[in-house]
Protein backbone atom coordinates (compact mmCIF):
# COMPACT_ATOMS: atom_id res chain seq x y z
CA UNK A 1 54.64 -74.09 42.57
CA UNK A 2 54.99 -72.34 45.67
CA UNK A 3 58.55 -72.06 47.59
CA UNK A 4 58.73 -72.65 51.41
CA UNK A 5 62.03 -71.09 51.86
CA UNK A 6 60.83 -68.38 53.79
CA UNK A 7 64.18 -66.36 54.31
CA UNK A 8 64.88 -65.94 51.13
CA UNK A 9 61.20 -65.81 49.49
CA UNK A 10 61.61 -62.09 48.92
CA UNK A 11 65.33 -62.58 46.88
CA UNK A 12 63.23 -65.50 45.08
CA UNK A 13 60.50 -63.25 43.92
CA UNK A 14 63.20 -59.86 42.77
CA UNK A 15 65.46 -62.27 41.22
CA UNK A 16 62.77 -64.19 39.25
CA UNK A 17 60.75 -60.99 38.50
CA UNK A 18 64.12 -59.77 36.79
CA UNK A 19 65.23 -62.53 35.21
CA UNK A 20 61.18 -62.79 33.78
CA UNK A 21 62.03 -59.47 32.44
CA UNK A 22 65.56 -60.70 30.91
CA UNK A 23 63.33 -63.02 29.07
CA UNK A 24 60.96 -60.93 27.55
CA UNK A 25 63.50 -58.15 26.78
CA UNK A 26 63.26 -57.58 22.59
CA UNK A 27 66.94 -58.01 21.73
CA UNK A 28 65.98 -55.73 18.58
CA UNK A 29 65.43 -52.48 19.83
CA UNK A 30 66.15 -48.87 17.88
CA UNK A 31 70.16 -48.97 17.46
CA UNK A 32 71.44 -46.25 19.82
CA UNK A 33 73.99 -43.82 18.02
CA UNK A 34 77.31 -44.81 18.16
CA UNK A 35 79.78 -42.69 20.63
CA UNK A 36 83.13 -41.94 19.64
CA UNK A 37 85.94 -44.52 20.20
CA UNK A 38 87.25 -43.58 23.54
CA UNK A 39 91.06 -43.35 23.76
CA UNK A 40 92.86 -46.39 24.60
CA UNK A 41 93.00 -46.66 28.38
CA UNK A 42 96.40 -48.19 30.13
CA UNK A 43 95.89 -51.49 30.78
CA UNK A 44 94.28 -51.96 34.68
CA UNK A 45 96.44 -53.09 37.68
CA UNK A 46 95.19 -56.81 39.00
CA UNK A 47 92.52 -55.87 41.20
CA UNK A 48 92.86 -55.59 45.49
CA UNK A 49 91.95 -58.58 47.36
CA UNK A 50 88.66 -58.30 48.52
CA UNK A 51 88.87 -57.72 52.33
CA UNK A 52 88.21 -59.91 54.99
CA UNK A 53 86.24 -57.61 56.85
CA UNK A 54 83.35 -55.02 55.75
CA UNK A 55 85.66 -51.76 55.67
CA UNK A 56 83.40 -48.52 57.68
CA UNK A 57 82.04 -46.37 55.74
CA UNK A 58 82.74 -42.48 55.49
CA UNK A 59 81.34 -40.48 58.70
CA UNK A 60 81.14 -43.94 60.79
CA UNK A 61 82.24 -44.28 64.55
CA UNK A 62 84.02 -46.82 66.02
CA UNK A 63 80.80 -48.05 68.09
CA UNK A 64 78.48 -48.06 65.02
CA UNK A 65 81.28 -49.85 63.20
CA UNK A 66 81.08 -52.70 65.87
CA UNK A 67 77.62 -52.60 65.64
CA UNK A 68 77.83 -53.56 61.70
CA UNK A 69 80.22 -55.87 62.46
CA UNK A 70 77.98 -57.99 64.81
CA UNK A 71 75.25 -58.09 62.52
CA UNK A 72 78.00 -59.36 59.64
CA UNK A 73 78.81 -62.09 61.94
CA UNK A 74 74.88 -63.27 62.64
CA UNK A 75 74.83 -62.84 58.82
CA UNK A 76 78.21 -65.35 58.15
CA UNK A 77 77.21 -67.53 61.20
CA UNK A 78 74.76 -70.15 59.47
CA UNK A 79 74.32 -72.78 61.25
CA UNK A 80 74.02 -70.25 64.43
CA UNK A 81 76.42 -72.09 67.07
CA UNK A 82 78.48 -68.63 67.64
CA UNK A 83 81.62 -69.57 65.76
CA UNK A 84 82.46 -69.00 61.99
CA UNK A 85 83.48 -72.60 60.67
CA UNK A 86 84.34 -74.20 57.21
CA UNK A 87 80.82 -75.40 57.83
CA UNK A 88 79.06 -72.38 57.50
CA UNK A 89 81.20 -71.55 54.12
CA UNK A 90 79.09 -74.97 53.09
CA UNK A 91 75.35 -74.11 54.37
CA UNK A 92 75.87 -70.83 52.48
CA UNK A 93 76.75 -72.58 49.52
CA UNK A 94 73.97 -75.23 49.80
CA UNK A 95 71.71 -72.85 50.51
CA UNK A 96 72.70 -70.65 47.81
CA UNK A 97 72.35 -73.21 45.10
CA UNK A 98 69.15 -74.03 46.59
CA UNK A 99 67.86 -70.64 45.75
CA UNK A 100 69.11 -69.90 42.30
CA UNK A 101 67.47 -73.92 41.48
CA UNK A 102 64.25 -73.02 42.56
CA UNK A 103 64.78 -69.69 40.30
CA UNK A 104 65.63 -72.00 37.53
CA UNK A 105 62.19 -74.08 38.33
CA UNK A 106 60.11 -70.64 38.34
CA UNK A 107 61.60 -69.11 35.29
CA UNK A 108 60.63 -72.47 33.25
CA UNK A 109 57.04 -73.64 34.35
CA UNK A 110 56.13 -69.76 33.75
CA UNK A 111 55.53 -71.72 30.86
CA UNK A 112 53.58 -74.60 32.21
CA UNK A 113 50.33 -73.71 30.70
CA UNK A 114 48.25 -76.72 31.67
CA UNK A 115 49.90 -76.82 34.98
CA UNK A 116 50.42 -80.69 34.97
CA UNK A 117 54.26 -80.15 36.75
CA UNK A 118 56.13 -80.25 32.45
CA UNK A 119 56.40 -77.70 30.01
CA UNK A 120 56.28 -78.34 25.59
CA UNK A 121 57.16 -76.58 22.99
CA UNK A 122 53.93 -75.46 21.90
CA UNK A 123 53.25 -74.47 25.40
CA UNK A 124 56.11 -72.38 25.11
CA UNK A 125 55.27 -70.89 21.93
CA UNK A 126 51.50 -69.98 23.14
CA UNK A 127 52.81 -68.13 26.40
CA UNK A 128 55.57 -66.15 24.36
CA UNK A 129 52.93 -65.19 21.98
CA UNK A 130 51.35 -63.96 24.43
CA UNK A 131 54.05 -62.21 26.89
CA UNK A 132 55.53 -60.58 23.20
CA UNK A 133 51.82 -59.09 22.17
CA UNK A 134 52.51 -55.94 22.39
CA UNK A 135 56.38 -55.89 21.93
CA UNK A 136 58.60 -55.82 18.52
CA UNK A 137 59.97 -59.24 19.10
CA UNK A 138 59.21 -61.94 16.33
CA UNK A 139 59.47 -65.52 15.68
CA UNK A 140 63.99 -65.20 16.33
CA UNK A 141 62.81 -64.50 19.99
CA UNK A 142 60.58 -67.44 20.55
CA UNK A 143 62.36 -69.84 18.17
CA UNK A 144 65.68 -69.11 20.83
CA UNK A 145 63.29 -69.59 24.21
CA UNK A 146 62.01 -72.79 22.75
CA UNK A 147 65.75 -73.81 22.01
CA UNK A 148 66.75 -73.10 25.43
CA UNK A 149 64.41 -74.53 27.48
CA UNK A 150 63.57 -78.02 25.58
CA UNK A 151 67.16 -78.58 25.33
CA UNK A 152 66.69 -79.11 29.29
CA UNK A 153 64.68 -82.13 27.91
CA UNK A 154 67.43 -84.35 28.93
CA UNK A 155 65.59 -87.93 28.45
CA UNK A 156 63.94 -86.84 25.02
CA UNK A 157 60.23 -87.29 26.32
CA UNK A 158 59.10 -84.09 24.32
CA UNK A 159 58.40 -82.30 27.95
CA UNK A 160 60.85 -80.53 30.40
CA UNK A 161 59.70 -81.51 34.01
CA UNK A 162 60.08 -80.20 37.17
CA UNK A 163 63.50 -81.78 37.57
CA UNK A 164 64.78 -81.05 34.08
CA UNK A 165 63.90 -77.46 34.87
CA UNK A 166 66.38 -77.25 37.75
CA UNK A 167 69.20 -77.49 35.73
CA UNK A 168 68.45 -74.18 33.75
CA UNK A 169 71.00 -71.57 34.75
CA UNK A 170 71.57 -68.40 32.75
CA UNK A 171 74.20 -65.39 33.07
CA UNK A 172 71.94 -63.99 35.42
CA UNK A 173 71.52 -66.93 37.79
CA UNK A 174 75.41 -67.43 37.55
CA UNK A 175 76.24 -63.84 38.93
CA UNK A 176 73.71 -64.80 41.77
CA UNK A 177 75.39 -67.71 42.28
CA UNK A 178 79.12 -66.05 42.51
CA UNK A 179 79.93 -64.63 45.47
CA UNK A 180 77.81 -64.04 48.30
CA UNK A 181 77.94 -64.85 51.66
CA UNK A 182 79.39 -68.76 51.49
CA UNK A 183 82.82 -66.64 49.68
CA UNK A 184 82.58 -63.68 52.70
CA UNK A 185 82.81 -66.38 55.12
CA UNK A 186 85.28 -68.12 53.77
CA UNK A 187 87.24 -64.97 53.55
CA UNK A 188 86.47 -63.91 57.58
CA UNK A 189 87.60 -67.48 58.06
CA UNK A 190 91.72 -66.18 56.80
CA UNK A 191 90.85 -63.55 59.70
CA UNK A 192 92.18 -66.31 62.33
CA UNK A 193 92.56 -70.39 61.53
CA UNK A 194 92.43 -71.38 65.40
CA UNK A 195 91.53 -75.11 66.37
CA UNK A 196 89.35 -76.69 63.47
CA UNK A 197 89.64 -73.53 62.05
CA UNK A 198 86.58 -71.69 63.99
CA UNK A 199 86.55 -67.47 64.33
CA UNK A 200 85.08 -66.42 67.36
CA UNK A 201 82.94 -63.28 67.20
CA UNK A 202 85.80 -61.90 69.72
CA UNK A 203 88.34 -62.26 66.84
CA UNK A 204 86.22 -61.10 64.49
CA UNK A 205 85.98 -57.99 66.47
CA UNK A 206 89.39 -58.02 67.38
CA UNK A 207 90.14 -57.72 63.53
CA UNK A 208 87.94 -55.30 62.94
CA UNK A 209 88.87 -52.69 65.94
CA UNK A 210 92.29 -53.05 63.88
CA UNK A 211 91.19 -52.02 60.69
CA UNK A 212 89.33 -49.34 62.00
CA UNK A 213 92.30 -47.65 63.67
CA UNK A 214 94.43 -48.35 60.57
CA UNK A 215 92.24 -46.63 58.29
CA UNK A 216 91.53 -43.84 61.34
CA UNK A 217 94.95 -41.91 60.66
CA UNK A 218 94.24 -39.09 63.24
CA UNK A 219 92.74 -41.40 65.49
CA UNK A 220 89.66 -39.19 66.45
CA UNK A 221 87.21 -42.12 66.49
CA UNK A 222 85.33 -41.26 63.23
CA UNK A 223 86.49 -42.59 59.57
CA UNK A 224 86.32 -39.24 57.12
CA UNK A 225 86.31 -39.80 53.52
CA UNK A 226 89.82 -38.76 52.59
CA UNK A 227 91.11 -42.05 55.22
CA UNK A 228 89.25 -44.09 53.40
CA UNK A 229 90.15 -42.59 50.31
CA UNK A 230 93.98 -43.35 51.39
CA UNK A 231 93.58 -46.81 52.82
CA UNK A 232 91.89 -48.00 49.51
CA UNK A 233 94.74 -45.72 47.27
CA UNK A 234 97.31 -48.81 45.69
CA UNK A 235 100.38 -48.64 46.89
């Protein structure tokens, strides 16, 4: 099949080639040795709200802040009308479960050995024979690919098609799919809830010309490591 998602063709080839690899990984390797039992660790605090805004990084200006800034805003600003809405948060989204289907569609008709748009069991048998040739995995790891794909076999037909394949998803494909840049624009849009809730890039500057002089104690212009350091310190 080939993908005509252009922006994202190069996540959809990184992300497939890995999650390829996830499937061929032998889950029976040489046991490692055993490390000794750490002591029990206090339990952790509940974790910082992620921030609104990129924080600057250690040795960065004011004007090179901006500058990331601006390109975080193209970045946020999906349907490109210069404002951050609610509707972007939804493009993202739909554009992000776009992706991580067509991943889904890859990772099963890798598969499709006759190439007529469905994938069998014994076509999935033959192809992990032959991705596994040289590896230590047996019959457990092909027995537990063939499980997980034809139980995509929703209507019982004895194939998985095209369509059936789309609903694969994996812990891989569900990290991809949290996150991202549908949940940072929904979290510039707390930045400022004007009319409709739009951000202008204006505000979005405004904010971040804030939190660069909050985190710039001595207010020389340039975040060092040890403001940084104290701005992200709990208090």
């Amino acid at each position: 099949m080939h993908s005509h998602s252009v922006p994202v063709s190069r996540v959809f080839r990184l992300v497939a080639a890995a999650l390829l690899a996830v499937a061929l990984n032998a889950p029976g390797s040489a046991p490692a040795q055993q490390p000794a039992a750490p002591a029990p660790a206090a339990p952790p605090g509940p974790p910082a709200p992620a921030s609104p805004l990129p924080l600057p990084l250690s040795g960065l200006t004011q004007q090179r802040y901006f500058e990331s800034l601006r390109r975080e805003f193209v970045k946020l600003d999906a349907d490109r009308d210069g404002i951050i809405t609610p509707r972007d948060v939804d493009l993202h989204a739909l554009m992000q479960t776009v992706v991580i289907r067509n991943l889904s569609v890859q990772f099963v008709m890798q598969y499709d050995l006759d190439g007529d748009g469905a994938v069998t069991e014994d076509e999935i048998r033959r192809a992990m024979n032959y991705y596994l040739r040289s590896g230590m995995s047996g019959p457990d790891k092909i027995d537990g690919t063939v499980r997980t794909i034809m139980a995509l076999d929703t209507d019982r037909d004895g194939k998985v098609s095209v369509t059936e394949a789309g609903k694969h998803t994996s812990p891989e494909m569900r990290m991809l799919g949290s996150g991202g840049e549908a949940e940072r624009t929904r979290r510039a849009l707390t930045l400022k809830s004007g009319a409709g809730g739009e951000l202008t890039r204006q505000d979005y500057e405004a904010a971040g010309e804030a939190l660069f002089r909050k985190i710039d104690a001595d207010q020389d212009g340039k975040i060092s490591q040890g403001e940084l350091d104290d701005f992200r310190r709990p208090r």
